[in-house]
Protein backbone atom coordinates (compact mmCIF):
# COMPACT_ATOMS: atom_id res chain seq x y z
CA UNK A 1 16.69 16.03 -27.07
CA UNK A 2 14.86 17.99 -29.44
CA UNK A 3 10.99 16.80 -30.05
CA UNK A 4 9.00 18.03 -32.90
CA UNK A 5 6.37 19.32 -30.08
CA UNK A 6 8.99 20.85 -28.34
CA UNK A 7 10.47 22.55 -31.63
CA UNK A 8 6.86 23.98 -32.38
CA UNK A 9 6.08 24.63 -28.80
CA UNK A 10 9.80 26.83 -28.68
CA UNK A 11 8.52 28.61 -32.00
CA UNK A 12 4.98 29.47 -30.80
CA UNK A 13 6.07 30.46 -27.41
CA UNK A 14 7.40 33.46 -28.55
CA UNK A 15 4.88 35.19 -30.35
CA UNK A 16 2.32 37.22 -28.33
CA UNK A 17 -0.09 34.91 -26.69
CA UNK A 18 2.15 32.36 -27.94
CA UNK A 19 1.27 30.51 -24.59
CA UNK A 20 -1.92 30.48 -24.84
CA UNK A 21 -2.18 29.38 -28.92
CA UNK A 22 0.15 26.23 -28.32
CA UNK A 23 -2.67 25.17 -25.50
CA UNK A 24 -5.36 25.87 -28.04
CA UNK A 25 -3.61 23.69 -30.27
CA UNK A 26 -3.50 21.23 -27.97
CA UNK A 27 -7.20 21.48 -26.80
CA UNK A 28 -8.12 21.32 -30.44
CA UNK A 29 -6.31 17.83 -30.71
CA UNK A 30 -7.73 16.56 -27.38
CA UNK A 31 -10.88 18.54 -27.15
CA UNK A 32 -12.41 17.74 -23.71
CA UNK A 33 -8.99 19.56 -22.00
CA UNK A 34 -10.75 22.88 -23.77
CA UNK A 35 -13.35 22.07 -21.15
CA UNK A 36 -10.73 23.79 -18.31
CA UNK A 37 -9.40 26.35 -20.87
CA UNK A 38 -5.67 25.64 -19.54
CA UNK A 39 -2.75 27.61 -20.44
CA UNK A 40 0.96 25.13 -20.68
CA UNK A 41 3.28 27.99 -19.54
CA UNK A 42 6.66 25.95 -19.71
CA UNK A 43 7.23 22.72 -21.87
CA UNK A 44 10.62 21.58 -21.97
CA UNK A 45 11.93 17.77 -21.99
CA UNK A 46 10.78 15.78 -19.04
CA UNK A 47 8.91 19.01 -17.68
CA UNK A 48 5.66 20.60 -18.34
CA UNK A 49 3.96 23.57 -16.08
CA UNK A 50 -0.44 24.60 -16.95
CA UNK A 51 -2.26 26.90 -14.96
CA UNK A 52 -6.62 26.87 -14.92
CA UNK A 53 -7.91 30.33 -14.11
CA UNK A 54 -10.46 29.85 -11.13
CA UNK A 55 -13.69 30.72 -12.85
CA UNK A 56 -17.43 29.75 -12.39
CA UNK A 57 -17.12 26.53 -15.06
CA UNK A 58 -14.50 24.35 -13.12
CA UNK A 59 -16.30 25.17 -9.82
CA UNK A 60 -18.16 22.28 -7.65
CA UNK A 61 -20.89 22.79 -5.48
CA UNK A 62 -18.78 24.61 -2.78
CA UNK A 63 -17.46 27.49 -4.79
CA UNK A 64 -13.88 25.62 -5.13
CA UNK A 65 -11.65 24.20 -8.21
CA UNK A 66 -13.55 20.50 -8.98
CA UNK A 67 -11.79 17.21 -8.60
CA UNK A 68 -12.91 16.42 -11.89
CA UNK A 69 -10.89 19.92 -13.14
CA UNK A 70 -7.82 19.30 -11.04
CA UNK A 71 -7.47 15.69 -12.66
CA UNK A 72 -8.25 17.00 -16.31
CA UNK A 73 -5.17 19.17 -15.40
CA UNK A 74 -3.11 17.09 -14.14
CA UNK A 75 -3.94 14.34 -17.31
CA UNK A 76 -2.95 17.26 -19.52
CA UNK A 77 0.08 18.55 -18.28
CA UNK A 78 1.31 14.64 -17.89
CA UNK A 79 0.28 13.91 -21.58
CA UNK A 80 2.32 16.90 -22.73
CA UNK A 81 5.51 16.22 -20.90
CA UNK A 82 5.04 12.59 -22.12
CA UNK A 83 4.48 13.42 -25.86
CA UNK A 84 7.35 16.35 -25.62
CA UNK A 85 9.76 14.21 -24.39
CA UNK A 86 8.96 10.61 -26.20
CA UNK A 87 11.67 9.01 -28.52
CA UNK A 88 10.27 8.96 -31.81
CA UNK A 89 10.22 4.73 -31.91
CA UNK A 90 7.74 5.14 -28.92
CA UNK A 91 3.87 5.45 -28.07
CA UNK A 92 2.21 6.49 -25.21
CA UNK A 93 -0.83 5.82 -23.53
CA UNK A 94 -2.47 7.02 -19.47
CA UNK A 95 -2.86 3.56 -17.92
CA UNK A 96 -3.85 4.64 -14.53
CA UNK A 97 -4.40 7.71 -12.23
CA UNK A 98 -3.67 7.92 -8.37
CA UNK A 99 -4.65 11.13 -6.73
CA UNK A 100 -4.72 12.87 -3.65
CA UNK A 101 -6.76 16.21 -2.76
CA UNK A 102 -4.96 17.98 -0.11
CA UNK A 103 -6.71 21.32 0.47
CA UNK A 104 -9.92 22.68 -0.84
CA UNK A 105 -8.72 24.01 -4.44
CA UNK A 106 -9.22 28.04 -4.07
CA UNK A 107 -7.90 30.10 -7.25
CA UNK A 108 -5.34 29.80 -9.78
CA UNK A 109 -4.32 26.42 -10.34
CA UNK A 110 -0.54 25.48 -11.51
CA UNK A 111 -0.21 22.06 -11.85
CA UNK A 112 3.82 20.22 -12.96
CA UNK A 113 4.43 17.38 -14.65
CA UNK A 114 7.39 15.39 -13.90
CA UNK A 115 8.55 12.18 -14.70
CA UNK A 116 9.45 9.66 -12.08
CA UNK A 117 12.28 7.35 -13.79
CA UNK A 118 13.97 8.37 -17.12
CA UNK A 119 11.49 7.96 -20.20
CA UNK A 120 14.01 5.48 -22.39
CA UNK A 121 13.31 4.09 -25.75
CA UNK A 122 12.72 0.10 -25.88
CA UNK A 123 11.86 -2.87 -27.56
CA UNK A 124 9.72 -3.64 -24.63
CA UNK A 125 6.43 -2.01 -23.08
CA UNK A 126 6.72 -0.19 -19.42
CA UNK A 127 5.43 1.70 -17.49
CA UNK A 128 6.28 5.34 -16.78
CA UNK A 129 4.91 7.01 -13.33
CA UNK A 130 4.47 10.65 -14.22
CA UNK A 131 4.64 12.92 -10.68
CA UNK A 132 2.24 15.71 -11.22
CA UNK A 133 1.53 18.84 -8.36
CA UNK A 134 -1.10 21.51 -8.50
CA UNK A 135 -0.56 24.41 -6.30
CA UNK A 136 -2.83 26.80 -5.91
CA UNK A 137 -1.90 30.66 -5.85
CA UNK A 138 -0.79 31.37 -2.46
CA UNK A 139 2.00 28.26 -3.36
CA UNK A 140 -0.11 25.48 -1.46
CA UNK A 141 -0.06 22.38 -2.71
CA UNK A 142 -3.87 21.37 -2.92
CA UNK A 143 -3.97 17.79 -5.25
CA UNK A 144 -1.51 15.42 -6.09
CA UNK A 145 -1.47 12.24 -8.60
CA UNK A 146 0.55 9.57 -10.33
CA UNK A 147 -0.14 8.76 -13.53
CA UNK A 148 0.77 5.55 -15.03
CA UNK A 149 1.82 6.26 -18.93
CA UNK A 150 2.13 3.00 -20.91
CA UNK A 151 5.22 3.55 -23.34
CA UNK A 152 5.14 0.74 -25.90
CA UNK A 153 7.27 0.82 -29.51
CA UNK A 154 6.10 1.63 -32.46
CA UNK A 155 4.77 -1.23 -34.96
């Protein structure tokens, strides 16, 4: 299934820097994501990969990646797979966020968005768990969450 964001993200993608324009687009259009300048480095349908460099801004008092940065990632990259793979009768909106922080959050974050049962167009509201992962760059998986997405028709 072919979305319009996935059509535009597949065009983008392969200019130079095409990567990081699409996520400027998006930042634009959500604005506080810009506040983790994230980079989506694979959107396909049901599937959507973002990496945060580890600089100085999304640093707690520690020196490590903050919460507050790992779940603006992970609220991102589930928002995009939602939106790029949504039948175009159908809305979305986060309902809820579960997360776990596994291991202090050194580096280069690359978070996945997943989701958990098939996203299905309806005449009926439901709710869509959305599996999201951040490793950081040694491969370690550092915070996990579930997102609730609210899918809901069109009026």
């Amino acid at each position: 299934m072919q979305t319009p964001l996935l059509a535009l993200y597949g065009k983008i993608s392969q200019w130079p820097f095409g990567h990081w324009f699409f996520s400027k687009a998006v930042c634009f259009k959500a604005p506080y994501f810009g506040s983790i300048s994230p980079v989506i480095t694979r959107l396909e349908y049901s599937r959507c990969e973002a990496v945060i460099k580890d600089r100085r801004v999304v640093h707690n008092h520690i020196g490590s990646v903050h919460a507050i940065a790992l779940c603006n990632l992970a609220e991102l990259c589930a928002g995009v797979m939602t939106d790029a793979s949504l039948p175009k009768d159908m809305r979305w909106i986060p309902k809820g966020m579960t997360v776990s922080y596994l291991k202090r959050a050194k580096g280069r974050m690359h978070a996945t968005a997943t989701p958990m049962i098939p996203i299905i167009s309806t005449d009926a509201g439901y709710d869509l768990p959305v599996n999201v992962d951040v490793l950081d760059s040694d491969g370690d998986k550092v915070f996990h969450a579930e997102i609730q997405m609210w899918m809901s028709p069109r009026k």
